[in-house]
Protein backbone atom coordinates (compact mmCIF):
# COMPACT_ATOMS: atom_id res chain seq x y z
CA UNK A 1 0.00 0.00 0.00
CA UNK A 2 3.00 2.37 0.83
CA UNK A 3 4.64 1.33 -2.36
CA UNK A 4 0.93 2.32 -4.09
CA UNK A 5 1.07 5.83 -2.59
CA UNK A 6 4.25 6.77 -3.02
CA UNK A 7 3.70 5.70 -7.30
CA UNK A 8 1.13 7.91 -7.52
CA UNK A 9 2.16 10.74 -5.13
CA UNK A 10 5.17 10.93 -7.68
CA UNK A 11 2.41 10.44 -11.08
CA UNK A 12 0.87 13.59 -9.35
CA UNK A 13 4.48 15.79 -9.39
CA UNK A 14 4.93 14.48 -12.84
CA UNK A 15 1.58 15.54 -14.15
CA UNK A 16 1.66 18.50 -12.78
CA UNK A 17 5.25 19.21 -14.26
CA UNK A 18 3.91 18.01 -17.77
CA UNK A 19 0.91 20.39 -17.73
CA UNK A 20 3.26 23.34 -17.05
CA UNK A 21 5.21 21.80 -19.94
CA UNK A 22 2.25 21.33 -22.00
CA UNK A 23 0.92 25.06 -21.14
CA UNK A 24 4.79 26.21 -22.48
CA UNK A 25 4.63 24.13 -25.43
CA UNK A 26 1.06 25.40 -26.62
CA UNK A 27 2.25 29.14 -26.41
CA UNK A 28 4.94 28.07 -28.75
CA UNK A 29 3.19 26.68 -30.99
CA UNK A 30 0.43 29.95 -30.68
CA UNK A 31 3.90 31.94 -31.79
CA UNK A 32 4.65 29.50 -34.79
CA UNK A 33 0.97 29.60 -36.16
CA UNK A 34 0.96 33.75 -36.08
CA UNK A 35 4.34 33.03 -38.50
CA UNK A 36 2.68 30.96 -40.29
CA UNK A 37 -0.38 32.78 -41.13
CA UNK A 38 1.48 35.95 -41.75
CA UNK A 39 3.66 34.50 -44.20
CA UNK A 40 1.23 32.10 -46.00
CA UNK A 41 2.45 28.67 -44.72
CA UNK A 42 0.17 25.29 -44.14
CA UNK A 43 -0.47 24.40 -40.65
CA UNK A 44 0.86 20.80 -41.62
CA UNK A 45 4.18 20.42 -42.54
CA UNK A 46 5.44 16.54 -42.89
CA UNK A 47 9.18 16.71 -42.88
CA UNK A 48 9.49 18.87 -39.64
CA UNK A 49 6.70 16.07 -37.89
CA UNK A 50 9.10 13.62 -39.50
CA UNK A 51 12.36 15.16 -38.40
CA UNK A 52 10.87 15.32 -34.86
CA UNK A 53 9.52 11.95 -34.71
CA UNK A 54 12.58 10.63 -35.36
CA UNK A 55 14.99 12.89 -33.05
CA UNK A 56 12.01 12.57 -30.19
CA UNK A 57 12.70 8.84 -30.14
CA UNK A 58 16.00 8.96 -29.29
CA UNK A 59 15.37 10.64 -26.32
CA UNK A 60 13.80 7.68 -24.40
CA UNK A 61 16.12 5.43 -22.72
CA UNK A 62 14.12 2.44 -21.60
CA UNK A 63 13.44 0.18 -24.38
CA UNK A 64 10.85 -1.80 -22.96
CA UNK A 65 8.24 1.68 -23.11
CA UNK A 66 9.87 3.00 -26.10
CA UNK A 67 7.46 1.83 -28.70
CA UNK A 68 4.66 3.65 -26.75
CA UNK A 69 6.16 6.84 -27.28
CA UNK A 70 5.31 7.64 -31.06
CA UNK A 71 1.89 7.40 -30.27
CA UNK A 72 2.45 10.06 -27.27
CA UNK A 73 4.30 11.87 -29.24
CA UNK A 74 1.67 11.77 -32.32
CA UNK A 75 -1.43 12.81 -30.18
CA UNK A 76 0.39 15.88 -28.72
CA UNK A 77 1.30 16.85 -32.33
CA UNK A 78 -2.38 16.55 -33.56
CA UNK A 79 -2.97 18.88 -30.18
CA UNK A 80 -0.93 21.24 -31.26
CA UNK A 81 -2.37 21.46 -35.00
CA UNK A 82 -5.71 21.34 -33.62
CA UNK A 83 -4.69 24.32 -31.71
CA UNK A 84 -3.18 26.04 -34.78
CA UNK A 85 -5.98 25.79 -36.92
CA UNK A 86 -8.53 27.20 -34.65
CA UNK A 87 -5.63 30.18 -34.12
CA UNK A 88 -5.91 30.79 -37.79
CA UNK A 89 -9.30 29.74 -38.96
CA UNK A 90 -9.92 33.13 -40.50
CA UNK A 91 -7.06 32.95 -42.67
CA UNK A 92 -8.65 34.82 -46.03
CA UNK A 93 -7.12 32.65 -49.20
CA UNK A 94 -7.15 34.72 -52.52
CA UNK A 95 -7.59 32.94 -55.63
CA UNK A 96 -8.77 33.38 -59.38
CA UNK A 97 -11.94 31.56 -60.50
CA UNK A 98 -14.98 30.53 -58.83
CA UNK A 99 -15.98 27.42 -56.38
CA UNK A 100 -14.89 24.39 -57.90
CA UNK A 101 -11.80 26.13 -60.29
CA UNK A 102 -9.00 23.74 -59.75
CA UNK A 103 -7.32 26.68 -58.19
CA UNK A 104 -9.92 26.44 -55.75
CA UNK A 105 -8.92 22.76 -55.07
CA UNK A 106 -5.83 23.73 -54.34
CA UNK A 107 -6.43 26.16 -51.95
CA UNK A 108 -9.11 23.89 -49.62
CA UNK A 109 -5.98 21.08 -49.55
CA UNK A 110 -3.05 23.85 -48.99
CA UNK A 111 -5.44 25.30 -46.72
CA UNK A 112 -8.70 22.91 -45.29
CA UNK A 113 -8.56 25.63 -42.50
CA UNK A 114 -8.82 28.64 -44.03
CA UNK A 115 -11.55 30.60 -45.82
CA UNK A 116 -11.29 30.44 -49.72
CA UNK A 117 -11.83 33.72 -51.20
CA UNK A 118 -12.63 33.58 -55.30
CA UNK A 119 -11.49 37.20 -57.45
CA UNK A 120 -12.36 36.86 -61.21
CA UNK A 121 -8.17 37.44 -62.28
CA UNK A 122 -4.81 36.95 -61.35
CA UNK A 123 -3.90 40.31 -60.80
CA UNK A 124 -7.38 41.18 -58.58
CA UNK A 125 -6.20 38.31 -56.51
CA UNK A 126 -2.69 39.31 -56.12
CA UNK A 127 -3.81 42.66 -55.55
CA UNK A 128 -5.92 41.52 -52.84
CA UNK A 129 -3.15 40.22 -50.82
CA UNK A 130 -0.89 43.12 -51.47
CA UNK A 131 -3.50 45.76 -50.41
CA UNK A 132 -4.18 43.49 -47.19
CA UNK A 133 -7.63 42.31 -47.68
CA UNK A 134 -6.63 38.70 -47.98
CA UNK A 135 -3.71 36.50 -46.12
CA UNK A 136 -1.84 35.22 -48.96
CA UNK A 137 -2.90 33.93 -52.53
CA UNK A 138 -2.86 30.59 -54.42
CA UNK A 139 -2.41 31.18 -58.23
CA UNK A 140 -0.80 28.64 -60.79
CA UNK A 141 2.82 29.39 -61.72
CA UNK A 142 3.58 26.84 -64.77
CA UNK A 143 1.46 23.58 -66.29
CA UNK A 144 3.65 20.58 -67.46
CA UNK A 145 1.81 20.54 -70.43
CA UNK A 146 1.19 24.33 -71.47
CA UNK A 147 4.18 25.77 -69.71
CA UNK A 148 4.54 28.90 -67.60
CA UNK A 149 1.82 30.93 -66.95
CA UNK A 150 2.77 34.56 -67.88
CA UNK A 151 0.57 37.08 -66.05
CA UNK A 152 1.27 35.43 -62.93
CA UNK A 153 5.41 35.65 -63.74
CA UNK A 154 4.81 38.94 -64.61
CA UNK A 155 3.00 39.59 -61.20
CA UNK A 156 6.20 38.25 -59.33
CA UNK A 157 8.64 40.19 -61.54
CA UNK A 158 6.64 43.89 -61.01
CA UNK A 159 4.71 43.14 -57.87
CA UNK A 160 5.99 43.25 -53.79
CA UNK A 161 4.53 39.58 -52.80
CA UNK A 162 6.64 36.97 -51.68
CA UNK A 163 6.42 33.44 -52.79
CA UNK A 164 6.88 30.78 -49.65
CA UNK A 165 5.71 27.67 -51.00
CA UNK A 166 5.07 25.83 -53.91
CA UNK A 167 2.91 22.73 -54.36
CA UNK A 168 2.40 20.29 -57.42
CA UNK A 169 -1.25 19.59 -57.87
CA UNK A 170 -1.93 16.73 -60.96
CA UNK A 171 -4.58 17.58 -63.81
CA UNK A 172 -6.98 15.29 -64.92
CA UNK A 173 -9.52 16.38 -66.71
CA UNK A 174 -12.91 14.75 -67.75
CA UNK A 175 -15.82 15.27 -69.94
CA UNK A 176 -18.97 16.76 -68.09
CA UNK A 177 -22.28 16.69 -69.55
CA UNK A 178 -25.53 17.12 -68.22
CA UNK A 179 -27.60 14.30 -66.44
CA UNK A 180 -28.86 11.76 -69.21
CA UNK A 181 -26.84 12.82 -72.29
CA UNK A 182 -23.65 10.64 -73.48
CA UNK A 183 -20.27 11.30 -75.76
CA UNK A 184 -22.21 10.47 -78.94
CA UNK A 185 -24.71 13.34 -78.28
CA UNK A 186 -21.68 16.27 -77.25
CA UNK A 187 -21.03 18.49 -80.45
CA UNK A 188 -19.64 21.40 -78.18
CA UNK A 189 -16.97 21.45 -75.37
CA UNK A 190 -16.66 24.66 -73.23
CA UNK A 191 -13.41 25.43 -71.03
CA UNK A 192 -10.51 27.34 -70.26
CA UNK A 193 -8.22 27.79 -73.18
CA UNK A 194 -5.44 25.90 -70.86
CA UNK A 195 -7.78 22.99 -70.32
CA UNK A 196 -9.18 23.03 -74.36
CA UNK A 197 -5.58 22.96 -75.46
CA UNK A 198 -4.58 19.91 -72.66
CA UNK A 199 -7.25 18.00 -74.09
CA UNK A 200 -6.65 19.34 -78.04
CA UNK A 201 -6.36 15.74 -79.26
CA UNK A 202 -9.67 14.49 -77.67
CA UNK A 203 -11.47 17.27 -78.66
CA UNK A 204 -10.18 16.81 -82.91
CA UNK A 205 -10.96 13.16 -83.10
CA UNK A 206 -14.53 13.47 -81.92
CA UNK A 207 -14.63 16.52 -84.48
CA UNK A 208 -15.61 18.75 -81.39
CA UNK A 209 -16.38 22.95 -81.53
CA UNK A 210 -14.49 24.47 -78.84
CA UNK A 211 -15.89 27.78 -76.45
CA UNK A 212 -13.48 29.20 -73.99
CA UNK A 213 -14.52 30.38 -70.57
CA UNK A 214 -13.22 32.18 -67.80
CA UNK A 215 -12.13 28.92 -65.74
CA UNK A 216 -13.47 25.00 -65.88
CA UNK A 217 -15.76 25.37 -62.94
CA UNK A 218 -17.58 28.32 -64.96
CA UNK A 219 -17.97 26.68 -68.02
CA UNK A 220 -19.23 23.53 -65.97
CA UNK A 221 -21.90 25.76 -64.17
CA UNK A 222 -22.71 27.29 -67.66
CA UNK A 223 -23.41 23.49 -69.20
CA UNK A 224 -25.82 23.19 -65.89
CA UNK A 225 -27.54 26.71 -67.01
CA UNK A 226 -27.97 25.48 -70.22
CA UNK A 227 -29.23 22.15 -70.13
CA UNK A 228 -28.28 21.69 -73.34
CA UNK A 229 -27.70 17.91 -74.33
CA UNK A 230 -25.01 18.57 -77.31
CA UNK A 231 -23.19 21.02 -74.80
CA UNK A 232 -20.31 19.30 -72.70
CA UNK A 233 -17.57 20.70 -69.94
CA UNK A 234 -13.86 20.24 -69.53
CA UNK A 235 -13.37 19.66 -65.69
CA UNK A 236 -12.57 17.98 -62.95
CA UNK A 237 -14.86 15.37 -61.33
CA UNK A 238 -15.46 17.61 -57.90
CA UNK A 239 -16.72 20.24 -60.32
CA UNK A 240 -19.52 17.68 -61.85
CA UNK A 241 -20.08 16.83 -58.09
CA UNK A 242 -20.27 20.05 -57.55
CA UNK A 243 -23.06 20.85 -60.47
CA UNK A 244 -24.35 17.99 -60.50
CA UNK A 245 -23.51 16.79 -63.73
CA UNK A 246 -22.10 13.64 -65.42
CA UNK A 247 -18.57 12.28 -65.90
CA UNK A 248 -19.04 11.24 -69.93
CA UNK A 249 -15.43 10.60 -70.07
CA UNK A 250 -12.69 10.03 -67.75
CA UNK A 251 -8.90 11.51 -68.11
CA UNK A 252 -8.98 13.24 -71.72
CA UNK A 253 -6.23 15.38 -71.27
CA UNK A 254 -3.41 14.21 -73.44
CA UNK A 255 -0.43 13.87 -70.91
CA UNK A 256 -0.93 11.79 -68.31
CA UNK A 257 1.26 13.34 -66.23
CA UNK A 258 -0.29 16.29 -66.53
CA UNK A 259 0.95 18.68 -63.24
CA UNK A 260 0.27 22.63 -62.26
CA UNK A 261 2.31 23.86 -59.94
CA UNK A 262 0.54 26.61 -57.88
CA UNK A 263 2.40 29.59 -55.41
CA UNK A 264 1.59 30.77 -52.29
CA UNK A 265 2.23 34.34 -51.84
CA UNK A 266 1.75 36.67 -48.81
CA UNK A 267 3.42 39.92 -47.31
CA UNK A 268 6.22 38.60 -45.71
CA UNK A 269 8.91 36.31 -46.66
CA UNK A 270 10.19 33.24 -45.13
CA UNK A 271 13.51 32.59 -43.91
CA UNK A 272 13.19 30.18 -41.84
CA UNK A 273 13.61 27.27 -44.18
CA UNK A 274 16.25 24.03 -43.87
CA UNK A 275 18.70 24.30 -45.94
CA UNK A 276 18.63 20.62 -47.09
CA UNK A 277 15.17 21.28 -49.16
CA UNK A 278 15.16 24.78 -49.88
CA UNK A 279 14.28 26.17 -53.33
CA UNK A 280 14.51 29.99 -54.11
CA UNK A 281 13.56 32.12 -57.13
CA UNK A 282 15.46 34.74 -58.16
CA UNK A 283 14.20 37.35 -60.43
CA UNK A 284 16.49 39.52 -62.92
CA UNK A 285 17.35 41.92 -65.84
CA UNK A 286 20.85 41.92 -67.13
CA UNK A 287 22.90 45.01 -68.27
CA UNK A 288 23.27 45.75 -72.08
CA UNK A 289 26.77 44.30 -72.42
CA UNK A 290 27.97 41.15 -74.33
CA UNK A 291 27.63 37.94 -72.25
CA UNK A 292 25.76 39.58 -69.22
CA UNK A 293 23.41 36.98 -69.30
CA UNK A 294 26.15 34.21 -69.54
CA UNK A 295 27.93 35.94 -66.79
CA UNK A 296 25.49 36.01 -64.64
CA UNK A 297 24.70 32.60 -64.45
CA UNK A 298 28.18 31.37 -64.01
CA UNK A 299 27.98 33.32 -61.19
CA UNK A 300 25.05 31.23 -59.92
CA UNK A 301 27.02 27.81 -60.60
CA UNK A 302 30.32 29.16 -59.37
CA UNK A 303 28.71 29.16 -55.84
CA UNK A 304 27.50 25.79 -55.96
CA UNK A 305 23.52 26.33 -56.61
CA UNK A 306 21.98 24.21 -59.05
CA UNK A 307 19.72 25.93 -61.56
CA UNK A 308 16.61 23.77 -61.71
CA UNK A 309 14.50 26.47 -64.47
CA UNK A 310 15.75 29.37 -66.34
CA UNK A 311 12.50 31.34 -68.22
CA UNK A 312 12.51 34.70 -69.73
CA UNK A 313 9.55 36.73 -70.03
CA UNK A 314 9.18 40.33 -71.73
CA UNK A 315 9.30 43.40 -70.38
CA UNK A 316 5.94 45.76 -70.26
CA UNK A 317 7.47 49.17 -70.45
CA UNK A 318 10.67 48.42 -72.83
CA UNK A 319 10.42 46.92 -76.19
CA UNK A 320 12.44 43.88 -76.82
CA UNK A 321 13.72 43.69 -73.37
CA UNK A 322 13.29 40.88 -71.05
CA UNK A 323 13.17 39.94 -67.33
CA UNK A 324 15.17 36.56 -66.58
CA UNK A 325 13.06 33.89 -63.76
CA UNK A 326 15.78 31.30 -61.98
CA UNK A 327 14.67 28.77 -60.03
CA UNK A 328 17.51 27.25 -57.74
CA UNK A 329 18.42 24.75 -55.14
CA UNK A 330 20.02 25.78 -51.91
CA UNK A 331 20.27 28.54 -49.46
CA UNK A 332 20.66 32.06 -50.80
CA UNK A 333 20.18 33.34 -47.11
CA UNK A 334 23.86 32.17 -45.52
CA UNK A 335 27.16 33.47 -46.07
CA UNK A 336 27.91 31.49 -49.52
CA UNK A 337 24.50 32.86 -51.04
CA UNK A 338 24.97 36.47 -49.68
CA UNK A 339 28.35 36.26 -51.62
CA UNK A 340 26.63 35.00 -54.57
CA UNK A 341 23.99 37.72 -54.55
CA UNK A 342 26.56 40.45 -54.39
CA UNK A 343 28.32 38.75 -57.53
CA UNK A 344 25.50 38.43 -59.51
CA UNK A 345 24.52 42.10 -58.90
CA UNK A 346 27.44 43.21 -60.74
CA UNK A 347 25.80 42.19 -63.90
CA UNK A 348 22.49 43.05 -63.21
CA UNK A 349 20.39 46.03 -64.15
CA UNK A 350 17.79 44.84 -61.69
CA UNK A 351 17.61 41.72 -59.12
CA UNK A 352 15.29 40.27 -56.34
CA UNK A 353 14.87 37.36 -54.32
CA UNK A 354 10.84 36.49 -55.13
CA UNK A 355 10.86 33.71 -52.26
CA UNK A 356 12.70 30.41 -50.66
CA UNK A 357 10.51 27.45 -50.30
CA UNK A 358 10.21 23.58 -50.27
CA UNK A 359 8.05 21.79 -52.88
CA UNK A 360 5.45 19.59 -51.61
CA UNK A 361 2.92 17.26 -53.87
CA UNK A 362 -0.39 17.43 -53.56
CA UNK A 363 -1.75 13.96 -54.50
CA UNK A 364 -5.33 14.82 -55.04
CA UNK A 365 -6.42 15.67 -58.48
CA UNK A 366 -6.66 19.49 -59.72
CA UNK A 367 -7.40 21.64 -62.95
CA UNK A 368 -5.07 23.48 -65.44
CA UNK A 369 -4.72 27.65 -65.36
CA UNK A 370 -8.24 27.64 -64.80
């Protein structure tokens, strides 16, 4: 009985040492979710848990209750995301398009806690975030298929937004008609030019007419207005959920690995980023002088950072000149990449760091520029 008492006298110190512990820990992770939402960032991120779960194990000593400890060690993480997203609920996520838009998909799996906010352009959206009426914004940076998307690049290059993440989302896109009709009766397809031009090979062998809209979840809401049995939809299979209309035909688009990558972009930037995933983007113009351009990306390769894209785009307010996009692995932040920076400057009209980030995958299916 002695032995019994004196157990759970110490269980009592203990507990009341963890709950102090637990009360520290919470306000530390109140701190990390006011960083995230002011710089744009998901509440979940999988290699930190990862890294922790693994560092957290070594801790415990006694083998014989070590395998109960990932489980401890899980619940209090799912506390402390719990605790996050009701911090942040009210995050406001800017996007272009309407309920349903792929780009909408994106945003309600970047961020399930947040409160998707739809602007009918990229720049309105952008512009949003910029004049603080919105968090941060999701908008699509390139398609594997169609390639970069340029209003958006040109919205990094002129605008004051930071990029702090970017996330993979793959297309597949299906044939929508209204409830009843089928692929023999379809002698129209309406879309987003992005999504008619994935699917351009489809749409010539059944001898389709094409009709661009705004983004896929618009022109599947317009087949639903219409009613109209000849009249089909290029979109995703939420959006015919969504509208209640019928999947005619799956996966159309011609790559099958087709992939958007889409930005997140807020206020503030992120530096706070391990240095054995990070990704930055620098943006540049190079000085009229022969081999600037060269030069300048020797300069990037000199320092050890591996260029993984190199775009150009056109300048708006000089004819024939053009703004240079690098995307690169590594830290730009320490000593090496402050060096770098101050090298590549020297042959540079014009340079910024748009944002550092680590690319995540998001496995659920999503939409084109749309």
């Amino acid at each position: 009985m002695e032995k019994l008492i004196e157990a759970r006298s110490k269980i009592n110190e203990i507990d009341k040492e963890m709950a102090r512990l637990f009360e520290e820990r919470m306000h530390a992770a109140k701190l990390i979710a006011e960083y995230k939402k002011e710089h744009g960032l998901p509440i979940y991120d999988a290699a930190r848990e990862q890294t922790l779960m693994e560092r957290n194990k070594g801790y415990i000593r006694d083998y014989e209750i070590s395998a109960y400890y990932p489980r401890f060690l899980s619940d209090m993480l799912a506390i402390s995301k719990q605790y996050q997203e009701r911090l942040i609920s009210g995050a406001k996520i800017a996007y272009c398009g309407i309920e349903g838009a792929f780009a909408n998909i994106a945003v309600t799996k970047i961020f399930p806690y947040g409160s998707a906010i739809a602007y009918p352009d990229f720049r309105a959206a952008y512009e949003a975030v910029e004049n603080g009426d919105c968090d941060c914004c999701v908008l699509p940076i390139e398609n594997s298929y169609a390639g970069e998307v340029g209003q958006v690049m040109d919205l990094m290059f002129y605008g004051s937004l930071y990029v702090n993440g970017i996330y993979k989302l793959r297309i597949a896109h299906h044939l929508l008609g209204v409830p009843g009709t089928s692929v023999k009766n379809i002698k129209t397809v309406v879309s987003h030019p992005q999504a008619l031009a994935q699917c351009a090979g489809y749409i010539r062998r059944k001898g389709l007419e094409k009709q661009e809209y705004s983004n896929t979840a618009a022109a599947a809401k317009a087949v639903k207005d219409m009613n109209d049995p000849s009249v089909a939809a290029i979109a995703s299979a939420e959006t015919a959920r969504l509208y209640g209309l019928e999947i005619l035909d799956h996966d159309i688009n011609e790559s099958a690995v087709n992939t958007t990558r889409f930005a997140v972009f807020s206020r503030a930037e992120n530096r706070r980023l391990s240095t054995t995933d990070g990704n930055f983007i620098l943006m540049f113009t190079v000085r009229n002088e022969v081999g600037a351009l060269a030069q300048a990306l020797n300069v990037l390769g000199s320092y050890g950072f591996n260029m993984r894209a190199l775009k150009s785009r056109p300048m708006k307010d000089l004819a024939w000149q053009y703004y240079f996009y690098i995307e690169a692995e590594g830290d730009e932040t320490g000593r090496n990449g402050s060096d770098m920076l101050r090298h590549i400057a020297l042959h540079c009209d014009r340079l910024k760091v748009v944002g550092h980030y680590s690319e995540e995958i998001l496995l659920e299916d999503g939409e084109s520029h749309g």
